[in-house]
N, C-alpha and C. Protein backbone atom coordinates (compact mmCIF):
# COMPACT_ATOMS: atom_id res chain seq x y z
N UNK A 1 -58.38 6.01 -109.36
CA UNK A 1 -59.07 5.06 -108.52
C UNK A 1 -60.22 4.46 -109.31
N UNK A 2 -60.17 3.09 -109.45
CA UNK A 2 -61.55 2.61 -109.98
C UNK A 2 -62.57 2.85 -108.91
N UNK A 3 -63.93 2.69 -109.98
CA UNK A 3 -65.28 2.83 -108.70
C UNK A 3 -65.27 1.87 -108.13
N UNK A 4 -65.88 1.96 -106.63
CA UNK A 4 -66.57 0.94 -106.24
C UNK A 4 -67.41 0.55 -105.80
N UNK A 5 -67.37 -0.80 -105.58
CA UNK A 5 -68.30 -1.54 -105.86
C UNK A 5 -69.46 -1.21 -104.50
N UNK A 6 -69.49 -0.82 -103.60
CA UNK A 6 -70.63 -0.50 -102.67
C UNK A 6 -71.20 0.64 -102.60
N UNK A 7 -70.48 1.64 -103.26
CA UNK A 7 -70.95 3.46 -102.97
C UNK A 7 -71.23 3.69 -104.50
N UNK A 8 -71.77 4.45 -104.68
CA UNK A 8 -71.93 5.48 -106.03
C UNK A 8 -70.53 6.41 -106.55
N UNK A 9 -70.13 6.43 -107.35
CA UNK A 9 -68.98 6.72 -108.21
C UNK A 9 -69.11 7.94 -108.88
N UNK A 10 -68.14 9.26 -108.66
CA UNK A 10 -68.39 10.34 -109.47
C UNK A 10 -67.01 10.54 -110.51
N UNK A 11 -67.21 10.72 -111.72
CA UNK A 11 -66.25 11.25 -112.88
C UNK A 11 -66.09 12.47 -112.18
N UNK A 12 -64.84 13.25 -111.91
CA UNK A 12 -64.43 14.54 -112.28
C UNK A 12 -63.35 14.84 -113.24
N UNK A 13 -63.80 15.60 -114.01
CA UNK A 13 -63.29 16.07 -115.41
C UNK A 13 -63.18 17.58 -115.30
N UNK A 14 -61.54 17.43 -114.91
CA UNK A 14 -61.04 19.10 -115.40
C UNK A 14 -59.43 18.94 -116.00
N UNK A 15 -59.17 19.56 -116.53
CA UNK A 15 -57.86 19.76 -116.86
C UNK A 15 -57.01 20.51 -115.55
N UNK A 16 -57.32 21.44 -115.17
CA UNK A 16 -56.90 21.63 -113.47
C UNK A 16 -56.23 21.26 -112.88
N UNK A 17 -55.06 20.56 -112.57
CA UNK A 17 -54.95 19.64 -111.29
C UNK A 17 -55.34 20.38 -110.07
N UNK A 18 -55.16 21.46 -109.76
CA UNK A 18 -55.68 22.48 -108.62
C UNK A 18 -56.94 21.96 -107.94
N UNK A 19 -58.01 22.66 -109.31
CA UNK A 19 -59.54 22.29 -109.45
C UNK A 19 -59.75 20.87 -109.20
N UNK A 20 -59.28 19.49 -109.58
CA UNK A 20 -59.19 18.15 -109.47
C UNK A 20 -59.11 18.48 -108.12
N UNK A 21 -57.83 18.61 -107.36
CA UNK A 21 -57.63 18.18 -106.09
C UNK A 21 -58.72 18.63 -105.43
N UNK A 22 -59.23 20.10 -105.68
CA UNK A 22 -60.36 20.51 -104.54
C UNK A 22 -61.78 19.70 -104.77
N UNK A 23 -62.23 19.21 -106.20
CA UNK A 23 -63.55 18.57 -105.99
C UNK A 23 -63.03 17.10 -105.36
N UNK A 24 -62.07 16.25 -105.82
CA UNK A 24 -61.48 15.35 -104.70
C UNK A 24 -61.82 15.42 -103.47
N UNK A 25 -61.03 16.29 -102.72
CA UNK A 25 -60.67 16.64 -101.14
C UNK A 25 -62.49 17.12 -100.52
N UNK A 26 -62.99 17.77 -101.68
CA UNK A 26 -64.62 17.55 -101.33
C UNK A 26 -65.48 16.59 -100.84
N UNK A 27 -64.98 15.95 -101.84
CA UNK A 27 -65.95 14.36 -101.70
C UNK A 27 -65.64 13.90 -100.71
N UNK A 28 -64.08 13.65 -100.97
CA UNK A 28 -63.84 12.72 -99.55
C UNK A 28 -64.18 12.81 -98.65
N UNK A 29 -64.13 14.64 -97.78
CA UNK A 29 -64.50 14.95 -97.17
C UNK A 29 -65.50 14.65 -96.23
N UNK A 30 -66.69 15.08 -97.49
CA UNK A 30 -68.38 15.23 -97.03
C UNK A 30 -68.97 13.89 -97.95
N UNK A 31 -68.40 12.67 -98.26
CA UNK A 31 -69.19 11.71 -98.97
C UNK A 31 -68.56 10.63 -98.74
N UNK A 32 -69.11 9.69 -99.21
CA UNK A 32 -68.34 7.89 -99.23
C UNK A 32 -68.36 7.76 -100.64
N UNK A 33 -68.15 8.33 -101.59
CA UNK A 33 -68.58 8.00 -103.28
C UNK A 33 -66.60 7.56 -103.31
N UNK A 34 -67.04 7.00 -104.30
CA UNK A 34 -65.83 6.32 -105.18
C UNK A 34 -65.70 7.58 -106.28
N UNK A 35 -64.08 8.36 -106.42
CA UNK A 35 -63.81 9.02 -107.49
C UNK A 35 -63.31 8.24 -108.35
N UNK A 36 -63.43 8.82 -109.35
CA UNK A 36 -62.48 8.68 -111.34
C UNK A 36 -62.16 10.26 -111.47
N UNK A 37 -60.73 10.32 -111.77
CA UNK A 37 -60.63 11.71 -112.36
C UNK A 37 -60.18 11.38 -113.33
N UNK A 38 -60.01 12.30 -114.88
CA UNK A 38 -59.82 13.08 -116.18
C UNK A 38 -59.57 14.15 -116.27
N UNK A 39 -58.34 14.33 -116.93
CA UNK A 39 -57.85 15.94 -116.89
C UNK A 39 -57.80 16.48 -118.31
N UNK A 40 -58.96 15.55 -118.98
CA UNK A 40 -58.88 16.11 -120.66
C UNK A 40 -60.43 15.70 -120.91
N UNK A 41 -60.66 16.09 -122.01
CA UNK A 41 -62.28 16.10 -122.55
C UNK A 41 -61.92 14.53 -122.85
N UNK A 42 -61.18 14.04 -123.84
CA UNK A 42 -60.81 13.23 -124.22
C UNK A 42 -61.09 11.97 -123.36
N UNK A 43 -59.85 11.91 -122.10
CA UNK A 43 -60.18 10.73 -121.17
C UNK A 43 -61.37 10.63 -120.30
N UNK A 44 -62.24 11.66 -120.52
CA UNK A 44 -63.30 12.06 -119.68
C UNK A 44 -64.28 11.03 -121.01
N UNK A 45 -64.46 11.26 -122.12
CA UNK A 45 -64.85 10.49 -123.07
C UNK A 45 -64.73 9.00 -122.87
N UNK A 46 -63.43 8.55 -122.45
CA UNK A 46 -62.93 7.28 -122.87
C UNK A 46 -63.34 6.62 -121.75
N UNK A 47 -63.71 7.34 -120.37
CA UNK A 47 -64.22 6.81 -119.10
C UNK A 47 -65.49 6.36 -119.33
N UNK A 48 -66.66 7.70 -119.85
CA UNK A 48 -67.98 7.46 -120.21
C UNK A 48 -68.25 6.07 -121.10
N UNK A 49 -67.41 5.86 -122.33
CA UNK A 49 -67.50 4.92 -123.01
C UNK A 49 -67.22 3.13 -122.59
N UNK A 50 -66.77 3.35 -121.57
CA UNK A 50 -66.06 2.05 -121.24
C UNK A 50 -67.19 1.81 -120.08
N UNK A 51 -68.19 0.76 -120.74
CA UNK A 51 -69.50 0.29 -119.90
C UNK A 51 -69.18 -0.53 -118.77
N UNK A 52 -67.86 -1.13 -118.84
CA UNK A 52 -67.28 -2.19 -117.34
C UNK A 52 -67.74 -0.91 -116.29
N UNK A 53 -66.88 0.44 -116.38
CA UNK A 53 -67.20 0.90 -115.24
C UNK A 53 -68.17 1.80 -115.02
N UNK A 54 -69.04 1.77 -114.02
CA UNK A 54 -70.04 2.09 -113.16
C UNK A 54 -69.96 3.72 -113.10
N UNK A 55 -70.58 4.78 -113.56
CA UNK A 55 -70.36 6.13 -113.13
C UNK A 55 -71.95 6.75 -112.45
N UNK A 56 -72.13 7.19 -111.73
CA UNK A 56 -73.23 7.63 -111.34
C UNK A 56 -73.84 9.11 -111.33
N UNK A 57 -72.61 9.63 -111.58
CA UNK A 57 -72.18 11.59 -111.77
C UNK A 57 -70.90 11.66 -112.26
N UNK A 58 -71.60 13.28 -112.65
CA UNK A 58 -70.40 13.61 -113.76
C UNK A 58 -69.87 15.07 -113.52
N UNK A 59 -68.89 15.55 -112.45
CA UNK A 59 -68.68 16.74 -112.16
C UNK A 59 -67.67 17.38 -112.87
N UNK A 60 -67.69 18.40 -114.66
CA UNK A 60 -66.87 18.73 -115.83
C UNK A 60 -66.85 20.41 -115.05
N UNK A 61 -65.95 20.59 -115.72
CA UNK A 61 -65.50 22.17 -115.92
C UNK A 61 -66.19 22.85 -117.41
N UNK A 62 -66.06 23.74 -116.99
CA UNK A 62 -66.93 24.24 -118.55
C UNK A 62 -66.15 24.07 -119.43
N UNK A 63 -65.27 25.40 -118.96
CA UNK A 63 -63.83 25.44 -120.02
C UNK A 63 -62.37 24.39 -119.88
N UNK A 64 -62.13 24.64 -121.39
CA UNK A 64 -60.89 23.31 -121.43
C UNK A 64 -59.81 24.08 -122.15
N UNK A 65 -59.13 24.76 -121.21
CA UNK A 65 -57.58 25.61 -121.99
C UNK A 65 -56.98 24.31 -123.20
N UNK A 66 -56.89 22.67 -122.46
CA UNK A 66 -55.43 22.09 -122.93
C UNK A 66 -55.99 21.81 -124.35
N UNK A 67 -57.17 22.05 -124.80
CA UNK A 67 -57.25 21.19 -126.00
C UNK A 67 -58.93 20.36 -125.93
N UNK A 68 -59.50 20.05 -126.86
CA UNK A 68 -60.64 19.76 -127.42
C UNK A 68 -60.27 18.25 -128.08
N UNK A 69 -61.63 17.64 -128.03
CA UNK A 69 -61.34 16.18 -128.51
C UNK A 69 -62.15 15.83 -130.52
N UNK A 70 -61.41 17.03 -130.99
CA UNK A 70 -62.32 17.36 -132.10
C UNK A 70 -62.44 16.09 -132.97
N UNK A 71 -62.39 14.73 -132.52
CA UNK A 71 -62.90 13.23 -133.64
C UNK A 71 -64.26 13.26 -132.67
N UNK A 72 -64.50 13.85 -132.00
CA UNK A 72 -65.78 13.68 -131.54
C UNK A 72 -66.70 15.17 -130.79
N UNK A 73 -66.14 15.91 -131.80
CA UNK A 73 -67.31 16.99 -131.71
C UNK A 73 -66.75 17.58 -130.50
N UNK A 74 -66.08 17.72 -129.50
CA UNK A 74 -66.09 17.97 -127.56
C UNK A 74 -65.01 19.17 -127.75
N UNK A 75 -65.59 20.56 -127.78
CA UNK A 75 -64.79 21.76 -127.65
C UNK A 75 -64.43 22.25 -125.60
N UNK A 76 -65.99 21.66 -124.75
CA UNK A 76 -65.87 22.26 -123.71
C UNK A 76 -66.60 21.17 -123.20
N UNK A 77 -66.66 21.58 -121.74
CA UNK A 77 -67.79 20.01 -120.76
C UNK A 77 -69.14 20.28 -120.89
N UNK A 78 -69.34 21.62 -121.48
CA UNK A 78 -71.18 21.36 -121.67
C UNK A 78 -71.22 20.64 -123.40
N UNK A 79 -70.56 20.35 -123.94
CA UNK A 79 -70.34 19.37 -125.35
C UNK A 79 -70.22 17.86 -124.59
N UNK A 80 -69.53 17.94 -123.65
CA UNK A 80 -68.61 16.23 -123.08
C UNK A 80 -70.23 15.94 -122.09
N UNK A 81 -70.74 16.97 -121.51
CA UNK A 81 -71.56 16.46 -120.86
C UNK A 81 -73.22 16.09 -121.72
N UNK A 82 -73.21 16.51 -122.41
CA UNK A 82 -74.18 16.72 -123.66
C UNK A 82 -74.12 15.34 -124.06
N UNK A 83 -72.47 15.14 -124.38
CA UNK A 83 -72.07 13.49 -125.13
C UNK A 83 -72.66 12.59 -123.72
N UNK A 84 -72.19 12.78 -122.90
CA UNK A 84 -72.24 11.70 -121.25
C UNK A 84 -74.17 11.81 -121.77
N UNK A 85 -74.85 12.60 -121.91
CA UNK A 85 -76.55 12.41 -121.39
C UNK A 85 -76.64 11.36 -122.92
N UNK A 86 -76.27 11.45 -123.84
CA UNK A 86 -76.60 10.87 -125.06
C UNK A 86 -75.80 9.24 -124.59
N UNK A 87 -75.02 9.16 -124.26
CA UNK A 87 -74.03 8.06 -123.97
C UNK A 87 -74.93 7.04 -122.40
N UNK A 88 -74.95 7.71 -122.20
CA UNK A 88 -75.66 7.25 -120.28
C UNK A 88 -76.71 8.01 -119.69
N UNK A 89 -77.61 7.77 -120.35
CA UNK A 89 -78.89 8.61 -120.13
C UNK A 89 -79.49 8.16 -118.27
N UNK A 90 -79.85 9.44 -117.79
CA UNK A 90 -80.17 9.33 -116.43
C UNK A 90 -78.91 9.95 -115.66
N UNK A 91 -77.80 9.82 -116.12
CA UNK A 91 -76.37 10.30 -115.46
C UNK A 91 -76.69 11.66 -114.61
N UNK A 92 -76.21 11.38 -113.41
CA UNK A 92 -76.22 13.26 -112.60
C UNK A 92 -74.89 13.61 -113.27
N UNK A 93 -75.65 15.44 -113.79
CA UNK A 93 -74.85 16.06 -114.48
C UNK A 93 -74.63 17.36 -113.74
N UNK A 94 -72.92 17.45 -113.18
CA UNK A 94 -73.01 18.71 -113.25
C UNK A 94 -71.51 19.88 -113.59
N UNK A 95 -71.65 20.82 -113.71
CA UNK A 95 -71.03 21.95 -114.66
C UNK A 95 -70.25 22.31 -113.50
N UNK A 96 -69.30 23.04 -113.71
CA UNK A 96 -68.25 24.27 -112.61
C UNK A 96 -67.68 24.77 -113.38
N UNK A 97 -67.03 25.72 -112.49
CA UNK A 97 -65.73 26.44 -113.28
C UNK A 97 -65.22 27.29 -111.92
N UNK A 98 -63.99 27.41 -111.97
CA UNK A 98 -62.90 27.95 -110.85
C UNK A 98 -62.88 29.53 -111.59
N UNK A 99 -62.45 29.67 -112.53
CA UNK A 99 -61.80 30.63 -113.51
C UNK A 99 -62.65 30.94 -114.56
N UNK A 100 -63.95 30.61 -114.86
CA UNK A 100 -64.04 31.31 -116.44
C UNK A 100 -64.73 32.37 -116.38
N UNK A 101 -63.62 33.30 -116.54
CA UNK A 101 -64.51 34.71 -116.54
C UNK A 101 -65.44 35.15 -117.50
N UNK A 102 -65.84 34.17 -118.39
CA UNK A 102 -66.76 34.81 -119.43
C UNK A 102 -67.92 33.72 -118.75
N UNK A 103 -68.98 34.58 -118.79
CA UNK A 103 -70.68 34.16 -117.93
C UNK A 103 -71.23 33.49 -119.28
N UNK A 104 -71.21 33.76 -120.77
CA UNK A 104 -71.44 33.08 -121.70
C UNK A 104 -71.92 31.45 -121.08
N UNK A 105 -70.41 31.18 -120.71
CA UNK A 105 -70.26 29.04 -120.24
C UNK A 105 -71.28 29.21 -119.19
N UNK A 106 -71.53 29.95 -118.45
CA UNK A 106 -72.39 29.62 -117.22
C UNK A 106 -74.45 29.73 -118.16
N UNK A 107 -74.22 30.65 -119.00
CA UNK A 107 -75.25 31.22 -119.84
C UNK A 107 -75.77 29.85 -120.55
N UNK A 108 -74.64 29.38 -121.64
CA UNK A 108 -75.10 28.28 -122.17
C UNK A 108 -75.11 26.91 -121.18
N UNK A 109 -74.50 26.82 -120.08
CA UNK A 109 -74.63 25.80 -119.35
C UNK A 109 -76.14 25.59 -118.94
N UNK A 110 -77.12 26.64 -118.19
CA UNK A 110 -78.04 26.81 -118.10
C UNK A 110 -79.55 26.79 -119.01
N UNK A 111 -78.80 26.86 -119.94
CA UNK A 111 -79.70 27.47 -121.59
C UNK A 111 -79.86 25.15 -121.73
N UNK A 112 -78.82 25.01 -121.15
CA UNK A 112 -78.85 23.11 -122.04
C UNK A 112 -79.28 22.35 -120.73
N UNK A 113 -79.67 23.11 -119.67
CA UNK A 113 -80.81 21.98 -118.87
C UNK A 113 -79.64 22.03 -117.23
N UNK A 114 -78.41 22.35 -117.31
CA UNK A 114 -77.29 21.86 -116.97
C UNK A 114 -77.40 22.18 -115.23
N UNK A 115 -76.78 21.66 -114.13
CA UNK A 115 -76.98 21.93 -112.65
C UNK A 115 -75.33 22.95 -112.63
N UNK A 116 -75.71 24.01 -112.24
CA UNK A 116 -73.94 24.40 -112.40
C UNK A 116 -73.79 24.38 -111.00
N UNK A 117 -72.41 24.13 -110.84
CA UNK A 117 -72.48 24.47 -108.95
C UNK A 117 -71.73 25.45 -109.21
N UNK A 118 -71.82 26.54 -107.82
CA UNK A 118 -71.57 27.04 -107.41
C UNK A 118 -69.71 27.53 -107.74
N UNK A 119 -69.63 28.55 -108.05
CA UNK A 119 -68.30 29.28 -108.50
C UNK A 119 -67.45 29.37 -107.44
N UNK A 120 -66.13 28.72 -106.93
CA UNK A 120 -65.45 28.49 -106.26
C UNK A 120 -64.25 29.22 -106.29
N UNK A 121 -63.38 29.51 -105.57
CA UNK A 121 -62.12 30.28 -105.97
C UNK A 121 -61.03 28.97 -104.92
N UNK A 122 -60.02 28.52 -106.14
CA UNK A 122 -58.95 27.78 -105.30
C UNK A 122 -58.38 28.13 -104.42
N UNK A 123 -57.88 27.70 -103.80
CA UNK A 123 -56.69 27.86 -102.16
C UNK A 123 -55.33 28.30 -103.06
């Protein structure tokens, strides 16, 4: 879905489709925001970069099983979101994770300024 043009627009970036559908079915829910989803560090990159469209938040997963966008440094979303504050400064930033059992990602998420929400378990 492109953003639009009357509400505020959130990126969600997970590889997930699971995780995707539930911060989706969130929003819709409890908000009027316009989604963009990305299911790679990569297109999550290629969204940030492309100034036509409007992003206002940025809701990443920590961890990225499918793969890393290594022509630009992006192993995990506290790297992609790191790139998004350098790229679009002011951007609401924030962190999750469904699954990562290592507290490390939640450790360094915190350690780099980061809002994590709240640890969720899928349906």
């Amino acid at each position: 879905m492109k953003e639009s043009a009357c509400f505020p627009t959130v990126l969600i970036v997970d590889d997930d489709p699971a995780c995707t559908a539930y911060w989706r079915s969130k929003f819709e829910r409890e908000t009027c925001i316009g989604i963009i989803t990305a299911s790679s560090l990569s297109e999550g990159r290629r969204f940030l970069d492309d100034t036509e469209i409007h992003i206002h938040g940025i809701v990443c997963d920590i961890y990225f099983e499918r793969g890393t966008d290594s022509e630009h440094h992006l192993s995990d979303g506290i790297d992609l979101l790191t790139y998004a504050a350098r790229r679009r400064p002011g951007l609401r930033q924030y962190v999750t994770s469904f699954f990562a059992e290592d507290h490390s990602y939640q450790v360094k998420a915190k350690e780099s300024g980061l809002s994590v929400l709240p640890r969720v378990e899928a349906d």
